[in-house]
N, C-alpha and C. Protein backbone atom coordinates (compact mmCIF):
# COMPACT_ATOMS: atom_id res chain seq x y z
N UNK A 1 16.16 -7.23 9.85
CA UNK A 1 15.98 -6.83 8.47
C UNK A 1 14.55 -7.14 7.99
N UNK A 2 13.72 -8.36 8.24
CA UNK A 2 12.98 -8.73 7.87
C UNK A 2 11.53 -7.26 8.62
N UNK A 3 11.86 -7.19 9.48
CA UNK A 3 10.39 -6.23 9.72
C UNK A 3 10.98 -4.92 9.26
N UNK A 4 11.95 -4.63 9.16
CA UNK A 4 12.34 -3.18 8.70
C UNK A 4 11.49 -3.33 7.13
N UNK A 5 11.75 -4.43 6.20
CA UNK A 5 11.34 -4.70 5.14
C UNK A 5 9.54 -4.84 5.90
N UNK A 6 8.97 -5.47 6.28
CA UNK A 6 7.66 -5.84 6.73
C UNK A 6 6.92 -3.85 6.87
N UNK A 7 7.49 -2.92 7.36
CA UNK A 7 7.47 -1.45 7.97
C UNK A 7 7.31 -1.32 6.60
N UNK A 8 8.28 -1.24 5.67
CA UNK A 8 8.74 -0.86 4.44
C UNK A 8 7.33 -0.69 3.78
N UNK A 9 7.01 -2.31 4.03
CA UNK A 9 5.56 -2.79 2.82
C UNK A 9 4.58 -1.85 3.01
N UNK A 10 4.49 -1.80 4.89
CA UNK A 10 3.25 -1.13 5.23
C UNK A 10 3.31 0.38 4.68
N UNK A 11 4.43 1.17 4.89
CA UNK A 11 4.05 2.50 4.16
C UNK A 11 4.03 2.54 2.23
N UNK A 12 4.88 1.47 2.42
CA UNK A 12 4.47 1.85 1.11
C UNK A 12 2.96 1.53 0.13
N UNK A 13 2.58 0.41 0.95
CA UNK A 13 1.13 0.38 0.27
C UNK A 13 0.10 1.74 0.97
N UNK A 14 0.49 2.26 2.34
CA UNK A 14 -0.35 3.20 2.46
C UNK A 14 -0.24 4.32 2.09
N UNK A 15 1.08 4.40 0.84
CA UNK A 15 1.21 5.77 0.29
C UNK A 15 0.57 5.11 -1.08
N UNK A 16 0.49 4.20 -1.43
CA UNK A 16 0.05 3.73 -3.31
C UNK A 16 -1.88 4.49 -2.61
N UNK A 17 -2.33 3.85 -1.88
CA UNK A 17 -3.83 3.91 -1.54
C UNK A 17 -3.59 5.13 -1.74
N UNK A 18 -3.36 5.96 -0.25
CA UNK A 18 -3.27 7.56 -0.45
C UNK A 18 -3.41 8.42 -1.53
N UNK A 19 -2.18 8.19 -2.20
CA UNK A 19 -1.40 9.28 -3.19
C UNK A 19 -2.93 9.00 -4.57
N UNK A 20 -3.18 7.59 -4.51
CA UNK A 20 -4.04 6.90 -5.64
C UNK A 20 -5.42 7.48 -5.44
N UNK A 21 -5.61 7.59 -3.77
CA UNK A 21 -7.19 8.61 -4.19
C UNK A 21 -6.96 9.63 -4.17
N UNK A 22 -5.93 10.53 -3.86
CA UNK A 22 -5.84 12.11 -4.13
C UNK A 22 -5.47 11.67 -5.79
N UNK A 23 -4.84 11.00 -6.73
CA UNK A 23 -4.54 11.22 -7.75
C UNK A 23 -6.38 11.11 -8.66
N UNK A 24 -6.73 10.36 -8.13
CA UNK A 24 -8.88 10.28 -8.81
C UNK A 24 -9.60 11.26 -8.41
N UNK A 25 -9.26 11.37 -6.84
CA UNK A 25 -10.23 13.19 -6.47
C UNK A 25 -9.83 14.29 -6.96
N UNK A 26 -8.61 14.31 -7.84
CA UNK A 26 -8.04 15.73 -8.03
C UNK A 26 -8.33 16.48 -9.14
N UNK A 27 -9.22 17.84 -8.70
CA UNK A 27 -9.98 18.10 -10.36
C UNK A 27 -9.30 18.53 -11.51
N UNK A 28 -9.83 17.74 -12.60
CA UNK A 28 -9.26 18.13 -13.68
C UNK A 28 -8.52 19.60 -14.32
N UNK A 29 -8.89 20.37 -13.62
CA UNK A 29 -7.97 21.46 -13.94
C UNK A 29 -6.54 21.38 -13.43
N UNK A 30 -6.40 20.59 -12.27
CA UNK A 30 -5.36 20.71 -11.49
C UNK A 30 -4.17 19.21 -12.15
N UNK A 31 -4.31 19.65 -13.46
CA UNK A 31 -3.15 18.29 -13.98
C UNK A 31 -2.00 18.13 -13.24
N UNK A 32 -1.06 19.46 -12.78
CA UNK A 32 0.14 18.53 -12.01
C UNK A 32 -0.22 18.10 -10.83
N UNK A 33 -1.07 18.34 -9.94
CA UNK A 33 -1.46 17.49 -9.06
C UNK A 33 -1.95 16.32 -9.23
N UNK A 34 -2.61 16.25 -10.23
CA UNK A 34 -3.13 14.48 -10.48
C UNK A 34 -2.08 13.68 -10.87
N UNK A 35 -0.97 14.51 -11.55
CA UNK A 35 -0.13 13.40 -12.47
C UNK A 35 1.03 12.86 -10.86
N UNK A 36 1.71 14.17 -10.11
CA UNK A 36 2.45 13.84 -9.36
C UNK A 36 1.98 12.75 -8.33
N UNK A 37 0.30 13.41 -7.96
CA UNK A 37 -0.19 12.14 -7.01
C UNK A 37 -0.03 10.59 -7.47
N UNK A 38 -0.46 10.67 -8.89
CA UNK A 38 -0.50 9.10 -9.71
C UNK A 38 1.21 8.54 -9.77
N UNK A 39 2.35 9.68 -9.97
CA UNK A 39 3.81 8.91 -9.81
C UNK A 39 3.89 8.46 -8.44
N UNK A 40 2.63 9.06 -7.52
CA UNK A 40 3.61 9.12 -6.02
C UNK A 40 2.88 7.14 -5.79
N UNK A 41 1.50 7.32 -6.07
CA UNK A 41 1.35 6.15 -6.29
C UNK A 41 1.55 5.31 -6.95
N UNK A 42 1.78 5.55 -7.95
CA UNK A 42 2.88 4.18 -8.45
C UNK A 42 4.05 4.03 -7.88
N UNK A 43 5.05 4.49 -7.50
CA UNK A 43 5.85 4.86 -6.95
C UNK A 43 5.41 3.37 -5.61
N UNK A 44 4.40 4.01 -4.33
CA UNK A 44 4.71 2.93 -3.63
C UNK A 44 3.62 1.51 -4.22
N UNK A 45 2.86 1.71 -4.70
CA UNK A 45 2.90 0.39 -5.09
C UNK A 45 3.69 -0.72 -5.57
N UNK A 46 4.92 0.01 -6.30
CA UNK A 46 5.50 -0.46 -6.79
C UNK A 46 6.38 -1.41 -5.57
N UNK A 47 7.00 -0.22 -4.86
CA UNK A 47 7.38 -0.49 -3.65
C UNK A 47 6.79 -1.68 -2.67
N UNK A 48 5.78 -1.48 -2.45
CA UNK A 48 5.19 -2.04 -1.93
C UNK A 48 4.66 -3.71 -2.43
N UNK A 49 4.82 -3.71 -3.92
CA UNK A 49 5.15 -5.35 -4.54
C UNK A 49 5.99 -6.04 -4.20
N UNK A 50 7.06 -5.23 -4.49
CA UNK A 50 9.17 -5.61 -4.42
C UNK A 50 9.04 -6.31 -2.94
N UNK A 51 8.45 -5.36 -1.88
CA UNK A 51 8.83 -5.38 0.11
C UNK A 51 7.64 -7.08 -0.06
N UNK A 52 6.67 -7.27 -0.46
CA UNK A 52 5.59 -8.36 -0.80
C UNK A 52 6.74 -9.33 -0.57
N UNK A 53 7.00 -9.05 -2.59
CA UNK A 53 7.29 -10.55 -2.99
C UNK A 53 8.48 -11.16 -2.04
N UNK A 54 9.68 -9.85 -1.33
CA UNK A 54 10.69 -10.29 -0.84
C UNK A 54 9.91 -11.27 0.77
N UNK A 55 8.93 -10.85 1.40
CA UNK A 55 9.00 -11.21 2.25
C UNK A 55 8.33 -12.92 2.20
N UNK A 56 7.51 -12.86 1.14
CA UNK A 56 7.01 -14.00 0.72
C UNK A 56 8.24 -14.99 0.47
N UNK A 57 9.15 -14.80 -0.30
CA UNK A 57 10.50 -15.45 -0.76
C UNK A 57 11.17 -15.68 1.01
N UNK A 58 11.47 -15.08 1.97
CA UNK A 58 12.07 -14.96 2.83
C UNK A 58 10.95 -15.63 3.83
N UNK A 59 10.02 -15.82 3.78
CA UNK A 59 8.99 -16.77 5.00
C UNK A 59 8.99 -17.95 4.57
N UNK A 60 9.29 -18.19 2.71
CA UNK A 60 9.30 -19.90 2.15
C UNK A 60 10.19 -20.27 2.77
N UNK A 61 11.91 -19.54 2.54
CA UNK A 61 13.31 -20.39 2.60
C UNK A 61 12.85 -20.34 4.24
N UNK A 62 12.86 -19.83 5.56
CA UNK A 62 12.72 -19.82 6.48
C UNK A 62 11.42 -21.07 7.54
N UNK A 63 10.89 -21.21 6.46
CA UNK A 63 10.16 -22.42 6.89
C UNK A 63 8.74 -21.89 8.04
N UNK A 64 8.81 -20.46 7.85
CA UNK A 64 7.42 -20.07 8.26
C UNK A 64 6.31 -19.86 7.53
N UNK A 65 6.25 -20.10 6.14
CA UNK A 65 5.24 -20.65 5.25
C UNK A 65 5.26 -22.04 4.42
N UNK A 66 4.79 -22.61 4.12
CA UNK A 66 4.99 -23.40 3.29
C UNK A 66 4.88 -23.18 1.83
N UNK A 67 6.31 -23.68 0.64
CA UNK A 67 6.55 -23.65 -0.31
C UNK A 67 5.14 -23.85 -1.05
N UNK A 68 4.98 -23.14 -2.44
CA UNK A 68 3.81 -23.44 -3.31
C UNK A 68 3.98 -25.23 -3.76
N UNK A 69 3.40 -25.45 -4.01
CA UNK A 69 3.17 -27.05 -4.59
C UNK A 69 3.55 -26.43 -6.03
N UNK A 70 4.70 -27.39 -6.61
CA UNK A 70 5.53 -27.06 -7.76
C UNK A 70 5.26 -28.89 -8.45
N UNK A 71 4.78 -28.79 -9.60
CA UNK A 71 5.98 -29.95 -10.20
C UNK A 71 7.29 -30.29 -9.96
N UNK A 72 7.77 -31.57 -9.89
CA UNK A 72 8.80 -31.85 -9.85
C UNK A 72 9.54 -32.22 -11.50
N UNK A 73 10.35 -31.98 -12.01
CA UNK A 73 11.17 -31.47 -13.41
C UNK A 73 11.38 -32.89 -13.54
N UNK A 74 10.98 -32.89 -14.86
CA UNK A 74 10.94 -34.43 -15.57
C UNK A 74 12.22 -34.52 -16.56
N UNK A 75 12.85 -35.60 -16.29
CA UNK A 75 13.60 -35.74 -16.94
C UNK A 75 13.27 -36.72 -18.37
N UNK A 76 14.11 -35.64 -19.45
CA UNK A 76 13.46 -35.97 -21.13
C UNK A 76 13.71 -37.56 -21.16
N UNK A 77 12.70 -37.99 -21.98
CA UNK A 77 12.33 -39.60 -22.07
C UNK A 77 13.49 -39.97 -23.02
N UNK A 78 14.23 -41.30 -22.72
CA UNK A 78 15.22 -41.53 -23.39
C UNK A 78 14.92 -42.74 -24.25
N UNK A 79 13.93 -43.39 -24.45
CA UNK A 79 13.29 -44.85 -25.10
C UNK A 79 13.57 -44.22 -26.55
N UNK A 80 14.22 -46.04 -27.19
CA UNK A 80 14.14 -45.93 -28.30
C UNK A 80 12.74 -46.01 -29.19
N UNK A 81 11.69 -45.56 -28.94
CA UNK A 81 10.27 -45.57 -29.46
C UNK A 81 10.29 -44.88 -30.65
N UNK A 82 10.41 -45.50 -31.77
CA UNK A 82 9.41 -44.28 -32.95
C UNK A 82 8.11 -44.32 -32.82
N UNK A 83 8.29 -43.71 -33.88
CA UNK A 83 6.63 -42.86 -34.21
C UNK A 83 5.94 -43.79 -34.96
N UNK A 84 4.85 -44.05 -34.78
CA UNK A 84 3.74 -44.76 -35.68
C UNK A 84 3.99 -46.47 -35.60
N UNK A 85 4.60 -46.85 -34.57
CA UNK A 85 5.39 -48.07 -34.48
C UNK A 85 3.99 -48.71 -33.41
N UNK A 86 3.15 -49.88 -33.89
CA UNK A 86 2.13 -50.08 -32.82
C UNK A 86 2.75 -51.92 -32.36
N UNK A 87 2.24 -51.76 -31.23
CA UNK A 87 3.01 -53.16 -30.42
C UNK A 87 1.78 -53.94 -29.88
């Protein structure tokens, strides 16, 4: 599953590039060609984020990348301290 997804990424970023310079070279007279090229590229870019982020998520839990450096979640302070109280 994981390289079918990895395949996935690769066409789909080489259709966002593609579709993205035929959608800038395409002369202005020719609007439905620019607009369809620009859905086709968004289209895999989009694609091509989703196939990213999944594989990024799927190399952390798998232990072939290492996790981002996160804070660890603080638990809320429970002291009876007021405010303006100096010691």
């Amino acid at each position: 599953m994981t390289k079918l997804i990895a395949i996935l990424n690769v066409i789909a970023w080489a259709g966002f590039w593609a579709f993205g310079y035929l959608a800038l070279t395409a002369q202005p007279a020719q609007t439905g060609q620019m607009v369809t090229a620009a859905l086709l590229a968004a289209l895999g870019g989009g694609v091509g984020m989703l196939a990213f982020f999944w594989l990024v998520r799927h190399s952390e839990r798998t232990g072939y990348a290492k996790p981002p450096n996160r804070a660890e979640k603080r638990e809320p302070d429970t002291s009876e301290e007021t405010e303006g109280e100096v010691i």
